[in-house]
Protein backbone atom coordinates (compact mmCIF):
# COMPACT_ATOMS: atom_id res chain seq x y z
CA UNK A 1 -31.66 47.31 14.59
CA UNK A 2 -29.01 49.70 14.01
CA UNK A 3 -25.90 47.43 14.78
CA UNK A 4 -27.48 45.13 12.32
CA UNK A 5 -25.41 44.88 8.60
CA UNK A 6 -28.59 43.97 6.33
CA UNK A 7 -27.22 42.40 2.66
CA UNK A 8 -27.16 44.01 -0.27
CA UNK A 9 -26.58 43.95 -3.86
CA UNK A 10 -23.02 45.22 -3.37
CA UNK A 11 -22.07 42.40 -1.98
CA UNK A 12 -22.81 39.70 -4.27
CA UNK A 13 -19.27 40.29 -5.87
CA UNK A 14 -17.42 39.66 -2.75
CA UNK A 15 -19.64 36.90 -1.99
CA UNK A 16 -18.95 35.29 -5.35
CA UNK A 17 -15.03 36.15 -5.15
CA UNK A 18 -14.84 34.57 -1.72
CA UNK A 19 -16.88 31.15 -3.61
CA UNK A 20 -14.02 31.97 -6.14
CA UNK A 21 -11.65 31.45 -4.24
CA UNK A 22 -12.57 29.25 -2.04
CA UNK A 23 -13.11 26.30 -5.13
CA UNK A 24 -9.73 27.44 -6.36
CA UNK A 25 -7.77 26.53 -2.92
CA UNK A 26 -9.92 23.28 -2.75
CA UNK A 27 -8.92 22.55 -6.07
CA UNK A 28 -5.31 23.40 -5.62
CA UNK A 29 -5.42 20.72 -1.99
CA UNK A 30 -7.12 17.98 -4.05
CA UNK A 31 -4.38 18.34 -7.26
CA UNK A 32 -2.00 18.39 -3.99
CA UNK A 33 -2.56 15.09 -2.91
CA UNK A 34 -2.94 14.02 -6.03
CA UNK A 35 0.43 14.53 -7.62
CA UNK A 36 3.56 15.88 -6.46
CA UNK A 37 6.17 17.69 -8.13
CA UNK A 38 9.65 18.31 -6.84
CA UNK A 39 12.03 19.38 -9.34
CA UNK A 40 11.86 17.18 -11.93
CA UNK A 41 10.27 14.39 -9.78
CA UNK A 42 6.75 13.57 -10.92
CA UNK A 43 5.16 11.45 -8.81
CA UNK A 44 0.94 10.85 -8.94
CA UNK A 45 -0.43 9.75 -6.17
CA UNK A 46 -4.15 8.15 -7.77
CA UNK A 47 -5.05 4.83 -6.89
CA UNK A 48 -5.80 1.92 -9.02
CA UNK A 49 -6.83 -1.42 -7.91
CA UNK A 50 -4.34 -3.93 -9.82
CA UNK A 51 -4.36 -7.61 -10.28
CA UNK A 52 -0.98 -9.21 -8.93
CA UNK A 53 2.06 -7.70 -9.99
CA UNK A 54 2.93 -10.89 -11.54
CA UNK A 55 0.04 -10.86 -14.05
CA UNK A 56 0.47 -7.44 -14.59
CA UNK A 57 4.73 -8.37 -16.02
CA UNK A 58 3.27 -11.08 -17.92
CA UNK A 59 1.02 -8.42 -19.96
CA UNK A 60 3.86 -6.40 -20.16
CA UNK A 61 5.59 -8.66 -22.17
CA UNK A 62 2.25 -9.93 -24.23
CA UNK A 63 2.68 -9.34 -28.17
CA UNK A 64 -1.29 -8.79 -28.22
CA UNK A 65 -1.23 -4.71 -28.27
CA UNK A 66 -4.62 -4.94 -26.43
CA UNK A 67 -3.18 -6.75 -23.35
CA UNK A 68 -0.22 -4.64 -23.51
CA UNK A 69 -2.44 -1.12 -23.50
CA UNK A 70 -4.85 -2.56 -20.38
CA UNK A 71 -1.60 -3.15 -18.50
CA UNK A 72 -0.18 0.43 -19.80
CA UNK A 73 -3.53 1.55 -17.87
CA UNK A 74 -3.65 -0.08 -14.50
CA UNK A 75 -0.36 1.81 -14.93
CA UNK A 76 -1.84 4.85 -14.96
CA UNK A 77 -1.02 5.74 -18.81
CA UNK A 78 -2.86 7.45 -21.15
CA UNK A 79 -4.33 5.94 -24.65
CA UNK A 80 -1.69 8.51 -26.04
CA UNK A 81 0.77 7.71 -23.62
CA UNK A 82 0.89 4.63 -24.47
CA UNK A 83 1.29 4.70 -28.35
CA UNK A 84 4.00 5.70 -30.58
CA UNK A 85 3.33 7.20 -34.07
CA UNK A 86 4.47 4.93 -37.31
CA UNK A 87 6.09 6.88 -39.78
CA UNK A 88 6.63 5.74 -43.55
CA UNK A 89 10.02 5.40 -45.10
CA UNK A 90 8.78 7.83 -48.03
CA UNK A 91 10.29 11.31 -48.06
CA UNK A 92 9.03 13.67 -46.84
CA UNK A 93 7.80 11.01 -44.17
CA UNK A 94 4.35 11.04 -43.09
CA UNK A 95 2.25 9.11 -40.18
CA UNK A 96 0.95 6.36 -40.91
CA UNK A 97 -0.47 4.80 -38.42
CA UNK A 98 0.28 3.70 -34.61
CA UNK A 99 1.28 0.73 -32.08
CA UNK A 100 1.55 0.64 -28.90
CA UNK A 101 5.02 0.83 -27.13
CA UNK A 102 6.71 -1.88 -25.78
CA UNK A 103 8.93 -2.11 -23.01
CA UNK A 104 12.39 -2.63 -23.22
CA UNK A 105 13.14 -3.40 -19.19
CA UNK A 106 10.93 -4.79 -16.60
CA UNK A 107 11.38 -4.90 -12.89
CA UNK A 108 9.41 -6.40 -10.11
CA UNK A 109 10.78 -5.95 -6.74
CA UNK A 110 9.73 -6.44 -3.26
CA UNK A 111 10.42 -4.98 -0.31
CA UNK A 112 8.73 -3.07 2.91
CA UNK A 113 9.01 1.05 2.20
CA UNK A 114 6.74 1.16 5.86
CA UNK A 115 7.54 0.83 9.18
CA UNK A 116 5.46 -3.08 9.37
CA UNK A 117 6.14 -6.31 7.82
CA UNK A 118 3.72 -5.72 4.61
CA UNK A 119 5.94 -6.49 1.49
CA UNK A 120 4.73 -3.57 -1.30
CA UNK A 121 5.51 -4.08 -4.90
CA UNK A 122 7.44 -1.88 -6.92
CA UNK A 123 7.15 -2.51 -10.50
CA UNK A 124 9.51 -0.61 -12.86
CA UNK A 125 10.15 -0.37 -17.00
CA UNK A 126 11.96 1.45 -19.54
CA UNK A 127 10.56 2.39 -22.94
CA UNK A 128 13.20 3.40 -24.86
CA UNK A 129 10.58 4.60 -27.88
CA UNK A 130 9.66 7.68 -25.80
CA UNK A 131 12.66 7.61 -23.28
CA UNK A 132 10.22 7.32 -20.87
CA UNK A 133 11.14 5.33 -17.40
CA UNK A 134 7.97 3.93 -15.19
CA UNK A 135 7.78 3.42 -11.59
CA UNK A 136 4.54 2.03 -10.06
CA UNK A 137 3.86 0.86 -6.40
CA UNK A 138 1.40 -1.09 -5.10
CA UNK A 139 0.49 -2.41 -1.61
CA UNK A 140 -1.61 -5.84 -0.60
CA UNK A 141 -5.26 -5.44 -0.05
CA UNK A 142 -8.14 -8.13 0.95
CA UNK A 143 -8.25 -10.10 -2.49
CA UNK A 144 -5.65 -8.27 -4.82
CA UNK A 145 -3.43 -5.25 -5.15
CA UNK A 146 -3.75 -1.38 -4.85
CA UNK A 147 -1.68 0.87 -6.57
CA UNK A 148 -1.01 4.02 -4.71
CA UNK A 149 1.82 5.87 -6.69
CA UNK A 150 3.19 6.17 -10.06
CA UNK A 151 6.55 7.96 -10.62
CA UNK A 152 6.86 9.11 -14.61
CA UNK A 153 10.21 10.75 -16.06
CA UNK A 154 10.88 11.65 -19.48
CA UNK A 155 14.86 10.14 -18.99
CA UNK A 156 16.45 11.15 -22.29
CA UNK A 157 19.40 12.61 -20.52
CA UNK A 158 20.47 9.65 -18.36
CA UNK A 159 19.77 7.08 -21.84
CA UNK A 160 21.43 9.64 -23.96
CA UNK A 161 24.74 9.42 -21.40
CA UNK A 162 24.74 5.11 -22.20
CA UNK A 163 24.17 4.69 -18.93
CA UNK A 164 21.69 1.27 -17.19
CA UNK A 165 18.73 4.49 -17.34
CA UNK A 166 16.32 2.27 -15.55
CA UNK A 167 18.75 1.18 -12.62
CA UNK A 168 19.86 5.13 -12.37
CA UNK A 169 16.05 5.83 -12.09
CA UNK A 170 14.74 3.61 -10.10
CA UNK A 171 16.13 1.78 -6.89
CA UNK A 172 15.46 0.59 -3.77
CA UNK A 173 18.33 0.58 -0.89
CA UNK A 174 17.87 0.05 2.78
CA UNK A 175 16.31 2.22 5.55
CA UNK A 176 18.94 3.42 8.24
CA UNK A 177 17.67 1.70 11.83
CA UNK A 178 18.90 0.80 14.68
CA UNK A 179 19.49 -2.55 14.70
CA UNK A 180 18.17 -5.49 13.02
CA UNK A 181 14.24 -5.92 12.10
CA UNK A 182 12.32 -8.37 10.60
CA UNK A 183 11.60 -7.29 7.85
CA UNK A 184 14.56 -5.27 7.46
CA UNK A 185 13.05 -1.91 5.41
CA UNK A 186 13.83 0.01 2.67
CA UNK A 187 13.29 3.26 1.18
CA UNK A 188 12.54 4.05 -2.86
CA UNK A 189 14.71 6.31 -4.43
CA UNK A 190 14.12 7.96 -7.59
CA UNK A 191 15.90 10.54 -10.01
CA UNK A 192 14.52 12.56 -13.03
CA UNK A 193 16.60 15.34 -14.51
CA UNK A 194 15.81 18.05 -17.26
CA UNK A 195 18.05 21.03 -18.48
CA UNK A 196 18.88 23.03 -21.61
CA UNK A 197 21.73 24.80 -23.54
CA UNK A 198 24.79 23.86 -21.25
CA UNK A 199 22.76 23.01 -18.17
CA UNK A 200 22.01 19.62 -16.57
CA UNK A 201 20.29 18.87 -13.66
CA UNK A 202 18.87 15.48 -12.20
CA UNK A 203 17.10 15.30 -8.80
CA UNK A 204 17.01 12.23 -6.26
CA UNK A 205 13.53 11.99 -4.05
CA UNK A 206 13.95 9.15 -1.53
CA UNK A 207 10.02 7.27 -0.24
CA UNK A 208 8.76 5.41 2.11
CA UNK A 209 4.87 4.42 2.67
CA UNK A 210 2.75 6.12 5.59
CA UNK A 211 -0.95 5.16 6.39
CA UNK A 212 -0.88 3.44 2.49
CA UNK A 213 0.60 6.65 0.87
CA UNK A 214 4.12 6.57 -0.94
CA UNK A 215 5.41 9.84 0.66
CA UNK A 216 8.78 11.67 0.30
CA UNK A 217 10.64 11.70 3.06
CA UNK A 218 14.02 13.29 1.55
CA UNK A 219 14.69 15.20 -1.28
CA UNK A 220 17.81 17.06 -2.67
CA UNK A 221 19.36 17.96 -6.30
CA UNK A 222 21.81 15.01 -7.24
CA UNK A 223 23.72 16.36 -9.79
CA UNK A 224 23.72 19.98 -11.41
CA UNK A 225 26.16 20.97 -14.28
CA UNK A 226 26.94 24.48 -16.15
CA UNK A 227 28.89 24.59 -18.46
CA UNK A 228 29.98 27.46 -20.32
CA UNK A 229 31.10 27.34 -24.11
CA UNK A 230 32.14 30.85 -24.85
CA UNK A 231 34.83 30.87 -21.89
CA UNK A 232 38.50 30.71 -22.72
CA UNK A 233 39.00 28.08 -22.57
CA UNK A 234 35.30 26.93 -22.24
CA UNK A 235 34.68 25.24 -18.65
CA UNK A 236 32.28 23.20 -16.51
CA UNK A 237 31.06 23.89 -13.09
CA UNK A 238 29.94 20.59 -11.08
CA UNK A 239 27.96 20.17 -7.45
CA UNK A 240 27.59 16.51 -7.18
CA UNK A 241 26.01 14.56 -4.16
CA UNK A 242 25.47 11.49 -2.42
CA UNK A 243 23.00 10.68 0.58
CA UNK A 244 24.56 7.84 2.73
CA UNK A 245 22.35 6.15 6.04
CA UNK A 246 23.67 6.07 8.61
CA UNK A 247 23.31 5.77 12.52
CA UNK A 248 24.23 8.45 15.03
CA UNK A 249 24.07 6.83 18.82
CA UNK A 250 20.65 5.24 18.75
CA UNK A 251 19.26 7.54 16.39
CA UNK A 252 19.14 6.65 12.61
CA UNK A 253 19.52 9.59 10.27
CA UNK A 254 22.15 10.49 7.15
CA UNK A 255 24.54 12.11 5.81
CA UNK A 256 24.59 14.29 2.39
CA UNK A 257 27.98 14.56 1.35
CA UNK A 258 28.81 17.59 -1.11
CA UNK A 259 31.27 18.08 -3.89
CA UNK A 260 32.03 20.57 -6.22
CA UNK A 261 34.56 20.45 -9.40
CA UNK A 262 35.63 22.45 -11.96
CA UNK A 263 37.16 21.21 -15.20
CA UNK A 264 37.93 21.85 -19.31
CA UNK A 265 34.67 21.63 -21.01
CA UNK A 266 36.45 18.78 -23.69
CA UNK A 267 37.00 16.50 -20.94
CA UNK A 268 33.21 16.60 -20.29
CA UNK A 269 32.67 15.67 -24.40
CA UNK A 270 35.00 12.86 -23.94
CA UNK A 271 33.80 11.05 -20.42
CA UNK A 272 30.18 12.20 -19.81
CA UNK A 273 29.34 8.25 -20.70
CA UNK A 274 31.36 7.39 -18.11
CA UNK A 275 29.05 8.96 -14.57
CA UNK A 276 31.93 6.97 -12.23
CA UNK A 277 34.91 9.53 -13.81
CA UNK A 278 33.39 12.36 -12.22
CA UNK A 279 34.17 11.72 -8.72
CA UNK A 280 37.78 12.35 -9.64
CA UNK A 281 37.37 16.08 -10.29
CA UNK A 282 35.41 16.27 -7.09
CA UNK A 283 36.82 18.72 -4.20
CA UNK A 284 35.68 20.93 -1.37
CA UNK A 285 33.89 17.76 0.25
CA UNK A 286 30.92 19.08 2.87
CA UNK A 287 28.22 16.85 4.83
CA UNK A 288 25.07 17.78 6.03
CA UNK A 289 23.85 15.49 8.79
CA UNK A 290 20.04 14.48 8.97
CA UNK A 291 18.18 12.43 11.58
CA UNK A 292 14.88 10.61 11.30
CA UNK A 293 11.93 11.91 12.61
CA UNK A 294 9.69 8.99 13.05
CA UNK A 295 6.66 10.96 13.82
CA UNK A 296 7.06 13.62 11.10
CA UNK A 297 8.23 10.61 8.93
CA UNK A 298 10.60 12.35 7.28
CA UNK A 299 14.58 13.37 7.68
CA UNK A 300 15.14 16.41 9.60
CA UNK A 301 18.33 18.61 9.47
CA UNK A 302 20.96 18.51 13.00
CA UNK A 303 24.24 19.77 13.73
CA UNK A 304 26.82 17.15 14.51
CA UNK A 305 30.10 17.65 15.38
CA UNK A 306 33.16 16.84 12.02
CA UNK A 307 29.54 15.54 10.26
CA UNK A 308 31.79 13.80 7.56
CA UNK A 309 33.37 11.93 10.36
CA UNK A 310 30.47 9.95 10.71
CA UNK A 311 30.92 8.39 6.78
CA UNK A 312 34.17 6.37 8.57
CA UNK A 313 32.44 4.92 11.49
C-alpha cells in the first residue's frame, strides 16, 4: 500500500517529544487550577476538609504548639511554614532550636461571596514573626467544612508602613446589585505588594465563589511608587487607585478611579505611615467604568459617557 506511512525508528523522537509535551501542558493546567498568581497575589486553590471555623480559632489561640501546628495545616501551611527559628542571645548568635508561630490577629467573618444564600467563612490572621498575613475560605458541606482557597502574602511592606496590615490585606465589602437581596453579597478583596530599591507596588484582587471555587473576578495594581534618589531634588512618582461599585441603569458594574502625583522624595520619609496623606498629592483623576458579566462572572470593561460622573450619583 503505497499511500500507506509504515512507522519507523525515526520517529520515536517525535513520538516521545509530542508525550513530552503533552505531560508538560497537563502539568502546567493542573498547577493552573491549583494556584493562581497575579502580581503579587498568591492565592492556592487545594481543598481541605476543615472542622468548623470556630474550632479551628480556638486552636489558633491554643498554647499547646501541637494544636496550634494541626490548625497551621488544615490551613494549608507547611511544617516549615509554620515554625520560626530560636536564636541564642550569645554572640555570634546561633539556632537553637524552634517553636511554632503564633498569631498575633485572628478574624472570622461571614458572609455570601456567591450568587445563593450559603454563608462561606473567611478566616484571616497576622503573624507578625514572619510578616506573613493568612486568608483561608471555606464553604458548608454535609457534616463540616471545606476549604477551597488560601490567600498567602509575605506583608512586610504594609506592617513596616504601621499600618492595621491585616485589615489592609484582607476585607470583605459588598457586591454591587440591583436592588436589595437576601442575603445581600459580598465580594473578598485582597492586596499583597513586593518591590525593591525605590519601588513599591501592592496589588488588589477582588473574589467571589462560582460552582465552590473562590475565583477572581477583578484585578488591578492598587498602588505603585518610584521614587528616584539621585534627582535634584530627589522625587516620587505615584499612580494610586480605588475600585468603587456601583450601579449603571439596571446593570451593576464599577468604577476604577485613577490618580497620579508627583512630590519631594522627603515628604514621602516623613508621611509614608500615614496611607490617608496621599490622596492630597493626587491629580489628573480618570475612571474606567466596568459592568458585571453574570455569566462570565467577572467585571468586564464599557464605555460610559463623563464615567467619573457616575461616583456622584
Amino acid at each position: 500500500m503505497g499511500s500507506e506511512r509504515q512507522s519507523t525508528k525515526s520517529d520515536l523522537p517525535l513520538a516521545m517529544m509530542l508525550i513530552v509535551i503533552f505531560m508538560m501542558r497537563s502539568a502546567a493546567a493542573q498547577a493552573s487550577a491549583i494556584s493562581e498568581v497575579t502580581g503579587y497575589l498568591d492565592v492556592s486553590r487545594e481543598h481541605a476538609a476543615w472542622p468548623s471555623p470556630e474550632s479551628l480559632v480556638r486552636d489558633l489561640h491554643s498554647k499547646d504548639d501541637g494544636v496550634r501546628l494541626n490548625a497551621f495545616h488544615l490551613l494549608g501551611l507547611s511544617d516549615e511554614r509554620a515554625h520560626v527559628k530560636i536564636w541564642s542571645q550569645t554572640s555570634p548568635s546561633e539556632v537553637i532550636g524552634e517553636a511554632v508561630v503564633t498569631p498575633d490577629q485572628i478574624e472570622l467573618r461571614y458572609a455570601s461571596l456567591g450568587e445563593g444564600s450559603n454563608q462561606h467563612a473567611v478566616l484571616a490572621l497576622q503573624i507578625t514573626q514572619t510578616q506573613n498575613i493568612l486568608a483561608a475560605v471555606a464553604i458548608p458541606k454535609a457534616g463540616g467544612w471545606e476549604r477551597i482557597a488560601v490567600f498567602d502574602c509575605w506583608c512586610k511592606y504594609e506592617m513596616y508602613v504601621g499600618q492595621d496590615a491585616l485589615a489592609e490585606s484582607v476585607q470583605i465589602r459588598p457586591a454591587p446589585e440591583t436592588g436589595p437581596t437576601t442575603p445581600q453579597h459580598f465580594e473578598l478583596v485582597l492586596r499583597a505588594s513586593g518591590g525593591g530599591t525605590g519601588i513599591y507596588t501592592q496589588d488588589e484582587g477582588h473574589f467571589r465563589i462560582f460552582r465552590g471555587e473562590l475565583r477572581c473576578v477583578m484585578s488591578f495594581v492598587s498602588r505603585h511608587l518610584s521614587c528616584d534618589p539621585t534627582g535634584r531634588p530627589p522625587g516620587c512618582d505615584m499612580e494610586r487607585r480605588w475600585f468603587y461599585p456601583t450601579v449603571f441603569g439596571n446593570m451593576p458594574g464599577g468604577v476604577i478611579v485613577e490618580g497620579r502625583a508627583s512630590f519631594p522624595q522627603s515628604t514621602l520619609e516623613v508621611e509614608h505611615s500615614i496611607r490617608d496623606l496621599e490622596n492630597r498629592y493626587v491629580r489628573e483623576v480618570t475612571c474606567v467604568t466596568y459592568q458585571w458579566d453574570s455569566e462570565a462572572f467577572h467585571y468586564e470593561r464599557f464605555k460610559a459617557t463623563d464615567p467619573c460622573r457616575c461616583l456622584t450619583r
